[in-house]
PDB file of N, CA and C in Angstrom:
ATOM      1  N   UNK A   1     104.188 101.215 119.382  1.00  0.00           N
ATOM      2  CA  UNK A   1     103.875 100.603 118.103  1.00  0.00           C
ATOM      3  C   UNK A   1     102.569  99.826 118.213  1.00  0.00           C
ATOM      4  N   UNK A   2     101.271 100.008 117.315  1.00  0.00           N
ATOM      5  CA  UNK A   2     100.813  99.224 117.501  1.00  0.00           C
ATOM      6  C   UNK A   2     100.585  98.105 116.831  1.00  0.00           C
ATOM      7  N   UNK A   3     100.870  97.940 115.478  1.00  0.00           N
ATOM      8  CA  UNK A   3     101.091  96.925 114.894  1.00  0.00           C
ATOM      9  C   UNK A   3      99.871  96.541 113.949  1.00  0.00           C
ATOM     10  N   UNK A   4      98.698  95.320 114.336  1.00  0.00           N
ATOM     11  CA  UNK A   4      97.750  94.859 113.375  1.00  0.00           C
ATOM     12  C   UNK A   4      96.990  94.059 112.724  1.00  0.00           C
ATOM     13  N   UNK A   5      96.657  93.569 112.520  1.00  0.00           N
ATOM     14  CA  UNK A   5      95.946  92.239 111.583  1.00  0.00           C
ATOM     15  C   UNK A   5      95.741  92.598 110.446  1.00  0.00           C
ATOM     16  N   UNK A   6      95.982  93.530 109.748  1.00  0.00           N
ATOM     17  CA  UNK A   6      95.133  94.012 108.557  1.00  0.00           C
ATOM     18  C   UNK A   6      96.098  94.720 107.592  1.00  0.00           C
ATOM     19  N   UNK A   7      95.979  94.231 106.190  1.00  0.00           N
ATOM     20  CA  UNK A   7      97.267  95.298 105.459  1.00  0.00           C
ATOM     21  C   UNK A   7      96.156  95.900 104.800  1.00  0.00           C
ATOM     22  N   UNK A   8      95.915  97.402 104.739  1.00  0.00           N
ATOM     23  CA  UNK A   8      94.906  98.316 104.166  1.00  0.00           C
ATOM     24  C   UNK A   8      95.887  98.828 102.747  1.00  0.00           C
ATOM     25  N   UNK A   9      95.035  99.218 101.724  1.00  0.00           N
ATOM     26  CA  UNK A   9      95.986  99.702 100.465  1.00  0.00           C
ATOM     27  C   UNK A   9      94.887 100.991 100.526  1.00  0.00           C
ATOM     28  N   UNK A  10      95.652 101.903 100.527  1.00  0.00           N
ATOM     29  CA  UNK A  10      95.208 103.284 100.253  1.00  0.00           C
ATOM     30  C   UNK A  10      95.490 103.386  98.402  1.00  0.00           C
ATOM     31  N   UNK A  11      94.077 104.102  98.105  1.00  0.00           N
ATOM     32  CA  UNK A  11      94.020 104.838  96.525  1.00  0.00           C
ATOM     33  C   UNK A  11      93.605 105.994  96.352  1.00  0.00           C
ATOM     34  N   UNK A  12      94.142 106.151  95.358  1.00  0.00           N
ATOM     35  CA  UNK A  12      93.678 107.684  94.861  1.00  0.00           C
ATOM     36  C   UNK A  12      92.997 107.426  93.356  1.00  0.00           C
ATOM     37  N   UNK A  13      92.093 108.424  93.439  1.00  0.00           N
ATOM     38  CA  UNK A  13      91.130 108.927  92.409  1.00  0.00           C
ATOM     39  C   UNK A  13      92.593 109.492  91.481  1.00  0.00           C
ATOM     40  N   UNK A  14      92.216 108.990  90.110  1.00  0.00           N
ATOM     41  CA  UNK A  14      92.429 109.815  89.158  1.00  0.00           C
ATOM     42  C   UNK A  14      91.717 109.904  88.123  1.00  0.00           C
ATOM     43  N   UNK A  15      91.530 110.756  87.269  1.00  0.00           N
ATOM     44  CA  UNK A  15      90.164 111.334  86.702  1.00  0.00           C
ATOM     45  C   UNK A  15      91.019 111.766  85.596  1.00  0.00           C
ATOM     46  N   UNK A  16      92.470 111.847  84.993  1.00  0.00           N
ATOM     47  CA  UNK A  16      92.834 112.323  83.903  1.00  0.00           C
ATOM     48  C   UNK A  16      92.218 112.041  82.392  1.00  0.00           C
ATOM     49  N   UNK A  17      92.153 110.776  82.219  1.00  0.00           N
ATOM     50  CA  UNK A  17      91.455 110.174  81.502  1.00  0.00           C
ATOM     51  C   UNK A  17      89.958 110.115  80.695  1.00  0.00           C
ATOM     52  N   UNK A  18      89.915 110.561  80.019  1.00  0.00           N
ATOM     53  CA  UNK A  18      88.556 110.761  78.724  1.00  0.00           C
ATOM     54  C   UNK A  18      87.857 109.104  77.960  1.00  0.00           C
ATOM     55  N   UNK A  19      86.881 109.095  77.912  1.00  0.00           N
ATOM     56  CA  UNK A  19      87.021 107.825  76.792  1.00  0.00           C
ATOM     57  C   UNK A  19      86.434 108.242  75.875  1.00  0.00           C
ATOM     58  N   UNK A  20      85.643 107.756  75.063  1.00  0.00           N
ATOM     59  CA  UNK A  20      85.904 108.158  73.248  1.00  0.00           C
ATOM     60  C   UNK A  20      84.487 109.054  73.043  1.00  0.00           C
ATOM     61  N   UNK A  21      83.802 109.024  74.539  1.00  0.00           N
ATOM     62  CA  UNK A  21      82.375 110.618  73.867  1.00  0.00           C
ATOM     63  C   UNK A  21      82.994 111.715  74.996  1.00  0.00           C
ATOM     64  N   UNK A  22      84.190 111.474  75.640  1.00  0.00           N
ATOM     65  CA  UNK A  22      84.415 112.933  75.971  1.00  0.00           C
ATOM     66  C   UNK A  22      84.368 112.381  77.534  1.00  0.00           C
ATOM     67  N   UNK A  23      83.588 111.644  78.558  1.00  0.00           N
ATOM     68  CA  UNK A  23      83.357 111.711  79.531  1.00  0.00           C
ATOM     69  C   UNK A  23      84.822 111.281  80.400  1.00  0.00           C
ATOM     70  N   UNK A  24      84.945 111.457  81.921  1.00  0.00           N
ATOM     71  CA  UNK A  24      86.207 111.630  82.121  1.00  0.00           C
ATOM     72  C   UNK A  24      86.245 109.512  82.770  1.00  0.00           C
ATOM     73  N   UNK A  25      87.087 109.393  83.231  1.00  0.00           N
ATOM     74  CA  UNK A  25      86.935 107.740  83.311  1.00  0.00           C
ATOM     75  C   UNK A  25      88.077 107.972  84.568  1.00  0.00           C
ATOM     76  N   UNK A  26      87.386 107.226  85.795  1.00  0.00           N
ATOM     77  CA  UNK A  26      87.959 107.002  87.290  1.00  0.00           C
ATOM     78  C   UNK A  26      88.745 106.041  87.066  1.00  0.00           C
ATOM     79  N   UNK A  27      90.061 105.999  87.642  1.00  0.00           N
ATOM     80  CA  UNK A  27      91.012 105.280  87.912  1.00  0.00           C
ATOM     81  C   UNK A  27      91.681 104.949  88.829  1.00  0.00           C
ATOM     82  N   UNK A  28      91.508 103.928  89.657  1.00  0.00           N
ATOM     83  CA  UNK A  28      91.911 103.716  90.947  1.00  0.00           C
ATOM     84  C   UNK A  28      93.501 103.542  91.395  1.00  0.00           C
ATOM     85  N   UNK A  29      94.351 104.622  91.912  1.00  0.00           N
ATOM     86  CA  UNK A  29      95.819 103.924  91.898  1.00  0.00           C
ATOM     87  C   UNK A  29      96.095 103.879  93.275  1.00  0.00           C
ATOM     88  N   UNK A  30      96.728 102.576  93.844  1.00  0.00           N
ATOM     89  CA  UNK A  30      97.463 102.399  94.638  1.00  0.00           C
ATOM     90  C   UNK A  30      98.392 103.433  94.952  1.00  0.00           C
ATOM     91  N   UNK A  31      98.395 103.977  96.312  1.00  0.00           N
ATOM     92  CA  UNK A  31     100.137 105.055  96.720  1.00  0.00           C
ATOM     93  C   UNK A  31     100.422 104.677  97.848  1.00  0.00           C
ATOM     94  N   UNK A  32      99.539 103.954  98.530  1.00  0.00           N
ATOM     95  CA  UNK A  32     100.483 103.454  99.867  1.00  0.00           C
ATOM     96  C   UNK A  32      99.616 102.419 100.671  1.00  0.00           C
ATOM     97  N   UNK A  33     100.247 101.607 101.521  1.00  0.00           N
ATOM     98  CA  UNK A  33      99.919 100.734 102.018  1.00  0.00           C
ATOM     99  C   UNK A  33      99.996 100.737 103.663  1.00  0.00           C
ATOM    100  N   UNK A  34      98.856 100.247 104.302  1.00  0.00           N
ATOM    101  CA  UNK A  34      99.317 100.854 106.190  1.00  0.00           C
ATOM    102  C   UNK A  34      98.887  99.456 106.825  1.00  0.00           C
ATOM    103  N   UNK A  35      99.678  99.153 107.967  1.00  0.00           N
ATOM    104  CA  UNK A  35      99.147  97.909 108.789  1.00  0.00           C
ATOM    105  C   UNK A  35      98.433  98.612 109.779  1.00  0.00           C
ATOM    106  N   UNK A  36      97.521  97.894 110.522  1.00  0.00           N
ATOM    107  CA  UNK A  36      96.435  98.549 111.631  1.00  0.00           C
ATOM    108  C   UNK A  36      94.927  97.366 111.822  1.00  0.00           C
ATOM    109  N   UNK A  37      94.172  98.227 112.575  1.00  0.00           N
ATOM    110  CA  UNK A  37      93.224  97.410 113.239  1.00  0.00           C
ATOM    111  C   UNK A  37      92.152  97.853 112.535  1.00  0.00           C
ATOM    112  N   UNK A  38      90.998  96.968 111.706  1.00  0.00           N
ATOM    113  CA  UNK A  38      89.746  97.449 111.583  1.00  0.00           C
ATOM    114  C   UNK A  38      88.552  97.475 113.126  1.00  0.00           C
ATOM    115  N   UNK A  39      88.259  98.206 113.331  1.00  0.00           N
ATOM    116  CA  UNK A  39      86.916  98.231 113.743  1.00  0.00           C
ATOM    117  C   UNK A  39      85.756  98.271 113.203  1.00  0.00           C
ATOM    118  N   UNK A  40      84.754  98.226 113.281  1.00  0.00           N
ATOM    119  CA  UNK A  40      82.613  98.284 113.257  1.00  0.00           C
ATOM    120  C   UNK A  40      82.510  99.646 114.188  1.00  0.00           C
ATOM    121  N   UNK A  41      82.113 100.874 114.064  1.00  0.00           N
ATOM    122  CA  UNK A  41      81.608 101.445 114.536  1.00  0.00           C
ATOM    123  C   UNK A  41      80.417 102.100 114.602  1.00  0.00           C
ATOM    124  N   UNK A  42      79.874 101.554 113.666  1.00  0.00           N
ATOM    125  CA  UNK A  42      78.364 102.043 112.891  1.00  0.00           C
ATOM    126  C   UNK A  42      77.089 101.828 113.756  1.00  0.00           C
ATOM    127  N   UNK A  43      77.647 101.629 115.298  1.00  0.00           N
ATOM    128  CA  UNK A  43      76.253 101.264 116.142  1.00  0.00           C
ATOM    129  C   UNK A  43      75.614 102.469 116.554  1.00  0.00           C
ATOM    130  N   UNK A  44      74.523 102.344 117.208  1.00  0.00           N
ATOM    131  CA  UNK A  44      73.176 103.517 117.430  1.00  0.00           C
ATOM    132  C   UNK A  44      73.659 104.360 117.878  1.00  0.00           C
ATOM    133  N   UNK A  45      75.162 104.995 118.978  1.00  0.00           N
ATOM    134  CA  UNK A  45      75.168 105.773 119.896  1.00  0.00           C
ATOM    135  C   UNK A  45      74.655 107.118 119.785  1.00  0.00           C
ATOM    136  N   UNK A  46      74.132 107.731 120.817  1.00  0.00           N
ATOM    137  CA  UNK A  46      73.345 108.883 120.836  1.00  0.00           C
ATOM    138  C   UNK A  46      74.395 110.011 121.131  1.00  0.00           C
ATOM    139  N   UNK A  47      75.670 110.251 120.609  1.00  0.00           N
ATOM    140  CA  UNK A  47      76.601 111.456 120.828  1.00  0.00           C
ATOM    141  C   UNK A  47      76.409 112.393 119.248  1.00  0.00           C
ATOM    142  N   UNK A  48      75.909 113.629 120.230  1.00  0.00           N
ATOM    143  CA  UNK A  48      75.725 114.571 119.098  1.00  0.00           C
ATOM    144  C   UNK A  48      76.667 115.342 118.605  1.00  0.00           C
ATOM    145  N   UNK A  49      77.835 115.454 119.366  1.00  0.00           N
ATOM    146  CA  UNK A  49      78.733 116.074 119.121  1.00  0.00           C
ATOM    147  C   UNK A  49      79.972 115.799 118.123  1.00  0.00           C
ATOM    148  N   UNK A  50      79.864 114.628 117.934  1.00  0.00           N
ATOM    149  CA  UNK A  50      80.636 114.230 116.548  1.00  0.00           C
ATOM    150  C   UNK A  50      80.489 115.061 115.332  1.00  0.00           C
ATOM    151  N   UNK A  51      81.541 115.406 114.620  1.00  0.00           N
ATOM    152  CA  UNK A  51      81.408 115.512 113.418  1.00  0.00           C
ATOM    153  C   UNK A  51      80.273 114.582 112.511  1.00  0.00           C
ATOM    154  N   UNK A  52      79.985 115.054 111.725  1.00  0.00           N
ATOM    155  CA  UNK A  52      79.207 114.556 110.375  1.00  0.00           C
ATOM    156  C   UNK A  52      79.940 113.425 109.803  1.00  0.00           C
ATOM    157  N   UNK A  53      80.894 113.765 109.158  1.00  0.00           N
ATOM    158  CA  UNK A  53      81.773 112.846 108.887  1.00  0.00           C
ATOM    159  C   UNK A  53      81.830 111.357 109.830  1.00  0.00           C
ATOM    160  N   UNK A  54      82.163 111.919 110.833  1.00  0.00           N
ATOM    161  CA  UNK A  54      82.347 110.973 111.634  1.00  0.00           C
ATOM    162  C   UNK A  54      80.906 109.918 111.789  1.00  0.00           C
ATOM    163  N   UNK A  55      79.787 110.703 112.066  1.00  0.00           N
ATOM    164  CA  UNK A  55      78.469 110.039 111.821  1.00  0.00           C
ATOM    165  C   UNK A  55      78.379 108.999 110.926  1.00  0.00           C
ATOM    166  N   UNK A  56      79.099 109.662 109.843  1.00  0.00           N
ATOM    167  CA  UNK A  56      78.683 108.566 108.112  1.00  0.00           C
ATOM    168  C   UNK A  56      79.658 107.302 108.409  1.00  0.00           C
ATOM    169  N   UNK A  57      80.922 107.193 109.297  1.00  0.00           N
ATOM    170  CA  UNK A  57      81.417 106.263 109.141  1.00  0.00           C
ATOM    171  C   UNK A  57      80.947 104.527 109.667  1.00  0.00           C
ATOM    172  N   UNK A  58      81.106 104.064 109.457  1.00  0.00           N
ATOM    173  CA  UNK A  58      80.881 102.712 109.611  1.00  0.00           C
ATOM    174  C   UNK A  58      81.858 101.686 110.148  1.00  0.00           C
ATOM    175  N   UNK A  59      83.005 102.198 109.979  1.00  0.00           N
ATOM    176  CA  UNK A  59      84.282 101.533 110.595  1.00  0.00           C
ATOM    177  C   UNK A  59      85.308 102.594 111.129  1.00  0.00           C
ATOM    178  N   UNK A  60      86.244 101.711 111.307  1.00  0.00           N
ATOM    179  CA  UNK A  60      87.621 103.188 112.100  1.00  0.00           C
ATOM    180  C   UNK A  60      88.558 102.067 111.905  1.00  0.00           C
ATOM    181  N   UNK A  61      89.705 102.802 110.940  1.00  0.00           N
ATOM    182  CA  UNK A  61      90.764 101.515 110.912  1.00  0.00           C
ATOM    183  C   UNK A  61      91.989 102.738 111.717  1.00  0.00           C
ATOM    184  N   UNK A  62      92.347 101.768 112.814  1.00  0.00           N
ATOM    185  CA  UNK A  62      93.629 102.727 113.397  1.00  0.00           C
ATOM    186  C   UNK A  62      94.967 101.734 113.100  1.00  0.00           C
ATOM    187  N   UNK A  63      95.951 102.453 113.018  1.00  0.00           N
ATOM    188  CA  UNK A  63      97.078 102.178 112.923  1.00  0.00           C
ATOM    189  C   UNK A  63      98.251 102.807 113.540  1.00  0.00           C
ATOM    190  N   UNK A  64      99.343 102.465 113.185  1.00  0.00           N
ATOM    191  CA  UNK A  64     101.058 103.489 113.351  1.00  0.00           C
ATOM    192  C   UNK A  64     101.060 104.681 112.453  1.00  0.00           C
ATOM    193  N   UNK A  65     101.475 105.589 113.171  1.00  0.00           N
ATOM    194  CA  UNK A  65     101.356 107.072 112.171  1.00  0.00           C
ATOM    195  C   UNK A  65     102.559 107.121 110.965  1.00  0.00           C
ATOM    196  N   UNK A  66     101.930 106.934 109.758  1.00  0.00           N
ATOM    197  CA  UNK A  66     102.889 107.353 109.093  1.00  0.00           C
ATOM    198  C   UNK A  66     102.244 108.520 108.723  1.00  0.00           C
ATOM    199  N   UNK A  67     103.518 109.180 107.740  1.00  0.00           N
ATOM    200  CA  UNK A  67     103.437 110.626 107.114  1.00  0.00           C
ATOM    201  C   UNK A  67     103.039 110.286 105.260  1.00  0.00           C
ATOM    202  N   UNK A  68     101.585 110.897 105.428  1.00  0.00           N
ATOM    203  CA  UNK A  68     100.971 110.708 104.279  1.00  0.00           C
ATOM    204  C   UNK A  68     101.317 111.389 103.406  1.00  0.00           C
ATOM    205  N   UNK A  69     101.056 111.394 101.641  1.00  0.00           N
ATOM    206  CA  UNK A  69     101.063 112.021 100.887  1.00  0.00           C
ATOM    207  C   UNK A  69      99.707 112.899 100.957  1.00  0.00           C
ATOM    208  N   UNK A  70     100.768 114.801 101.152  1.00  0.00           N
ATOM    209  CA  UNK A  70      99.136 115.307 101.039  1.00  0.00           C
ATOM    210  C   UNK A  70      98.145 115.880 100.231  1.00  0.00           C
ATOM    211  N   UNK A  71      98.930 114.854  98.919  1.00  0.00           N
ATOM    212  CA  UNK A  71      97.762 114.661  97.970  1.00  0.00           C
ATOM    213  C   UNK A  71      96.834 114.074  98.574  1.00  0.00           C
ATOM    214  N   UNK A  72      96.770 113.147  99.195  1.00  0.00           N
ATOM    215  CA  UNK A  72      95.758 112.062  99.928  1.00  0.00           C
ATOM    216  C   UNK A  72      94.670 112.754 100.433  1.00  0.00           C
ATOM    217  N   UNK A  73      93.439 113.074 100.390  1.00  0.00           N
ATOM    218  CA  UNK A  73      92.206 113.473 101.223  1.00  0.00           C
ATOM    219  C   UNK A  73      91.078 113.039 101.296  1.00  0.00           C
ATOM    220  N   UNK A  74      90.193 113.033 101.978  1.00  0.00           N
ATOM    221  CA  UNK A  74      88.855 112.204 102.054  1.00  0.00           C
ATOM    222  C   UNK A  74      88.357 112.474 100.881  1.00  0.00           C
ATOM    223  N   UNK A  75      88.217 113.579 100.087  1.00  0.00           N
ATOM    224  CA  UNK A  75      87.728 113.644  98.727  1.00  0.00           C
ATOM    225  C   UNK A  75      87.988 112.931  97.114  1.00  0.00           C
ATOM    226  N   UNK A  76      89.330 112.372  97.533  1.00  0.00           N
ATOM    227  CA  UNK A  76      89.614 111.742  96.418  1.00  0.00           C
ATOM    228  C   UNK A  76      90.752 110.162  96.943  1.00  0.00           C
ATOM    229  N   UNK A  77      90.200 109.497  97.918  1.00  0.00           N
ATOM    230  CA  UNK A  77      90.916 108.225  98.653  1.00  0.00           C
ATOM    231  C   UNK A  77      89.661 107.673  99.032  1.00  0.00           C
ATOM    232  N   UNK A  78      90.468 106.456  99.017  1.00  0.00           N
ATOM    233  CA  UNK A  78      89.399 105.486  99.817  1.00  0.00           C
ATOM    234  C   UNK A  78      90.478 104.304 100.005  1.00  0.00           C
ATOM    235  N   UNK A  79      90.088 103.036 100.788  1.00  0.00           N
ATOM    236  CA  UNK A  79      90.660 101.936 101.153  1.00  0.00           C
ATOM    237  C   UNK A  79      90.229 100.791 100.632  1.00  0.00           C
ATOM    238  N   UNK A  80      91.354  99.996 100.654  1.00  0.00           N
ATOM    239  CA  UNK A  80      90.360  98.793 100.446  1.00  0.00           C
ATOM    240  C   UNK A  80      91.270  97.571 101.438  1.00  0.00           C
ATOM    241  N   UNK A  81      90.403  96.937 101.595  1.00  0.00           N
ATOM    242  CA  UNK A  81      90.685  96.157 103.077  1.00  0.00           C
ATOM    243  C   UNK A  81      90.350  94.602 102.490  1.00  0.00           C
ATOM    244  N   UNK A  82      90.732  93.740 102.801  1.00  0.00           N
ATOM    245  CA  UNK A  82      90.660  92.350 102.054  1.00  0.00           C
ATOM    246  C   UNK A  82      89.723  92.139 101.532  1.00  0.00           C
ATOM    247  N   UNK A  83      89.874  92.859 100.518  1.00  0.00           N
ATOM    248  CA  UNK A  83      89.483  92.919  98.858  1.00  0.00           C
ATOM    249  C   UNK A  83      87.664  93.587  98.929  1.00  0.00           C
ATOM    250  N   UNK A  84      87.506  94.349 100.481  1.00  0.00           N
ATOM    251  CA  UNK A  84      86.302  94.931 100.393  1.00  0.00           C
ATOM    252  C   UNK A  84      86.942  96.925  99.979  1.00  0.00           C
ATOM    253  N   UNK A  85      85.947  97.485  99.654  1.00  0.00           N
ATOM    254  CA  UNK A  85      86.043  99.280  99.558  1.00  0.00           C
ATOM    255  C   UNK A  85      85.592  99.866 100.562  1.00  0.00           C
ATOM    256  N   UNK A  86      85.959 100.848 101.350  1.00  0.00           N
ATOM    257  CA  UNK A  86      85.982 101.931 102.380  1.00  0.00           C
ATOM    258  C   UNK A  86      86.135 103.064 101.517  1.00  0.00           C
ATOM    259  N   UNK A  87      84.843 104.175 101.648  1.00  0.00           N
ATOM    260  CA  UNK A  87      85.437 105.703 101.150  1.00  0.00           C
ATOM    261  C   UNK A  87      86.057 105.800 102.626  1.00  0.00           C
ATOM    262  N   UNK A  88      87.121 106.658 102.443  1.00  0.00           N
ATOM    263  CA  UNK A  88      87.545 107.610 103.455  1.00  0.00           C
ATOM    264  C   UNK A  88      86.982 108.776 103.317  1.00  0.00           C
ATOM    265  N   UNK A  89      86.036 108.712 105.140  1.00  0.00           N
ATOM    266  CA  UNK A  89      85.432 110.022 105.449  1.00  0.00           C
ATOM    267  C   UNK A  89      86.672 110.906 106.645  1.00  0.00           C
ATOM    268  N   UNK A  90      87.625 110.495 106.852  1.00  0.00           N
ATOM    269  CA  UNK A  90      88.046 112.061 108.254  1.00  0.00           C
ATOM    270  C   UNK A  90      89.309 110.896 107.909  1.00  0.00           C
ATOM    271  N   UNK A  91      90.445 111.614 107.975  1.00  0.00           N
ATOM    272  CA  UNK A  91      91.874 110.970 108.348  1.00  0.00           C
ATOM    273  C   UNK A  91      92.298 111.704 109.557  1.00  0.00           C
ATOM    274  N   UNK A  92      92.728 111.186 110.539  1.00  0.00           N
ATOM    275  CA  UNK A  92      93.127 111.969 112.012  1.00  0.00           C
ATOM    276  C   UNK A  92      94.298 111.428 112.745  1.00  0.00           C
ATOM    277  N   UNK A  93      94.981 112.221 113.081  1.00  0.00           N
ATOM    278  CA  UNK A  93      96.080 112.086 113.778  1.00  0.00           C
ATOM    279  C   UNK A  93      95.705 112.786 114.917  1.00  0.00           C
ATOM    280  N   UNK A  94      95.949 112.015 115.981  1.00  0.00           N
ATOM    281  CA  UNK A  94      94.786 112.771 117.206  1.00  0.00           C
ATOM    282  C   UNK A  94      96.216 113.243 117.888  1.00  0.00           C
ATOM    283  N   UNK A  95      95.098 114.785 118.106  1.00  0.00           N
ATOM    284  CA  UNK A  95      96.233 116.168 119.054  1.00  0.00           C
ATOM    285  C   UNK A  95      97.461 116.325 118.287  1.00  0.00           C
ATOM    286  N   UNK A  96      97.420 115.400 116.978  1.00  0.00           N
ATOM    287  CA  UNK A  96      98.951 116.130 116.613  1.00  0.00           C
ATOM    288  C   UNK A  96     100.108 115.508 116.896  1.00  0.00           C
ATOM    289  N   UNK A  97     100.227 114.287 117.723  1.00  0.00           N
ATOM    290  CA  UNK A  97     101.365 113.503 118.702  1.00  0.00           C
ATOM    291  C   UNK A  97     102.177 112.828 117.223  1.00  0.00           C
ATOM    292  N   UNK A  98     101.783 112.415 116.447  1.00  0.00           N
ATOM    293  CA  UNK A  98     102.183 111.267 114.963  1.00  0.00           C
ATOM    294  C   UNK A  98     102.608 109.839 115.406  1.00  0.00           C
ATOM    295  N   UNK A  99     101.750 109.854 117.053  1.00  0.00           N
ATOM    296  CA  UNK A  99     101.598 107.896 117.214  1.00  0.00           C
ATOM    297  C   UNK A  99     101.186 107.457 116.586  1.00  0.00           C
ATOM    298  N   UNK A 100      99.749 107.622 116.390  1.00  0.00           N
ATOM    299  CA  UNK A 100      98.589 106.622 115.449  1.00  0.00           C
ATOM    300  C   UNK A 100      97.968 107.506 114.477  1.00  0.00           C
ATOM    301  N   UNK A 101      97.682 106.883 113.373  1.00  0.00           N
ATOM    302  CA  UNK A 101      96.160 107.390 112.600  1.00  0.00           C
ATOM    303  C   UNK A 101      95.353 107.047 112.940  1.00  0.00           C
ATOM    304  N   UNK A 102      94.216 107.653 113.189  1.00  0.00           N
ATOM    305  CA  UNK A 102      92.455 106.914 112.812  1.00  0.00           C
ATOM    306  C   UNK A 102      92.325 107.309 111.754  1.00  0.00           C
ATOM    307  N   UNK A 103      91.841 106.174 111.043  1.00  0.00           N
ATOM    308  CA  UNK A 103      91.005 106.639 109.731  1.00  0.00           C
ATOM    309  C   UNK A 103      89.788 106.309 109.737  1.00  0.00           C
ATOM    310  N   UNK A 104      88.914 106.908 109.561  1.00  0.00           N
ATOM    311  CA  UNK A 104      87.084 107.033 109.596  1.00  0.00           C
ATOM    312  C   UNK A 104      86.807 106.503 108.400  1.00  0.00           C
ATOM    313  N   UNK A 105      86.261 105.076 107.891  1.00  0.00           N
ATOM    314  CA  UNK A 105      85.351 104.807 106.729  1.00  0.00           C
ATOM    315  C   UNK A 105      84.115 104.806 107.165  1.00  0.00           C
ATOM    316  N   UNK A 106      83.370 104.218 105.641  1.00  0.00           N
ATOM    317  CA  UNK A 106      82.454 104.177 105.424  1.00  0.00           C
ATOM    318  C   UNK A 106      82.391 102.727 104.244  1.00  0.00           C
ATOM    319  N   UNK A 107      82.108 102.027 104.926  1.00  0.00           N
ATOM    320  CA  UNK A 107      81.488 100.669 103.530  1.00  0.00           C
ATOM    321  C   UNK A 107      81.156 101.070 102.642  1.00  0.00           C
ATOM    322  N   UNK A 108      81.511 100.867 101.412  1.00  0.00           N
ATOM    323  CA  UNK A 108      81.001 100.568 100.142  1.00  0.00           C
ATOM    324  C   UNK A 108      81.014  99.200  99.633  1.00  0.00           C
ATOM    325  N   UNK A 109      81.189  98.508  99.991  1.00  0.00           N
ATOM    326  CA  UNK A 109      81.133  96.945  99.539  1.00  0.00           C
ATOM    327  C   UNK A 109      81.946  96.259  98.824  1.00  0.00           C
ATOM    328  N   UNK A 110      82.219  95.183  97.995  1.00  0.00           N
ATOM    329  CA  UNK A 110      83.475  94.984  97.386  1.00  0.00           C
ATOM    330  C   UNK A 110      84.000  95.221  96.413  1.00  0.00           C
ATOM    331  N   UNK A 111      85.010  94.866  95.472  1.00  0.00           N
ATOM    332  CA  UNK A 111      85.586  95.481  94.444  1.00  0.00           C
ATOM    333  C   UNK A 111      84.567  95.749  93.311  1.00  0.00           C
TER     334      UNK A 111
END
């Protein structure tokens, strides 16, 4: 178990919504909530072999593996972490084991 300092609220994009000239209007909903560790990872290192994704991130929040909704994907989630925004770039469950998540952000700044 690893436990945490940090209660992260995972959201999802929803886009159902029109407003009155037609355009569609983002809506941020809460679906789940994870305890875990933020990190800073956004320093110079020279490894080329990373994913892209992984490049863009700026932080890595790891936690206890739960089993996500897999509606959930980097394309339409992001985090928000005491009361700052993270897009989610890569969600990973490393090798497959369902100990921990990493989740790969990226800062966007606050609400």
């Amino acid at each position: 178990m690893i436990g945490g300092n940090r209660q992260a609220v995972i959201q999802m994009c929803r886009a159902d919504k029109v407003n009155a000239i037609g355009e569609a209007v983002i809506v941020w909903e809460d679906v789940g909530t994870l305890t875990g560790f933020l990190d800073y990872s956004g320093g110079e290192a020279d490894y080329t072999a990373y994913d892209a994704k992984v490049k863009e991130a700026t932080h890595v929040f790891i936690g206890d593996y739960v089993a996500l909704d897999d509606q959930i994907t980097e394309e339409n989630s992001r985090m928000m972490i005491d009361g700052a925004v993270y897009d989610i770039k890569l969600i990973d469950d490393p090798m497959g084991l369902h100990k921990h998540l990493e989740i790969f952000l990226k800062y966007t700044g606050g609400q």
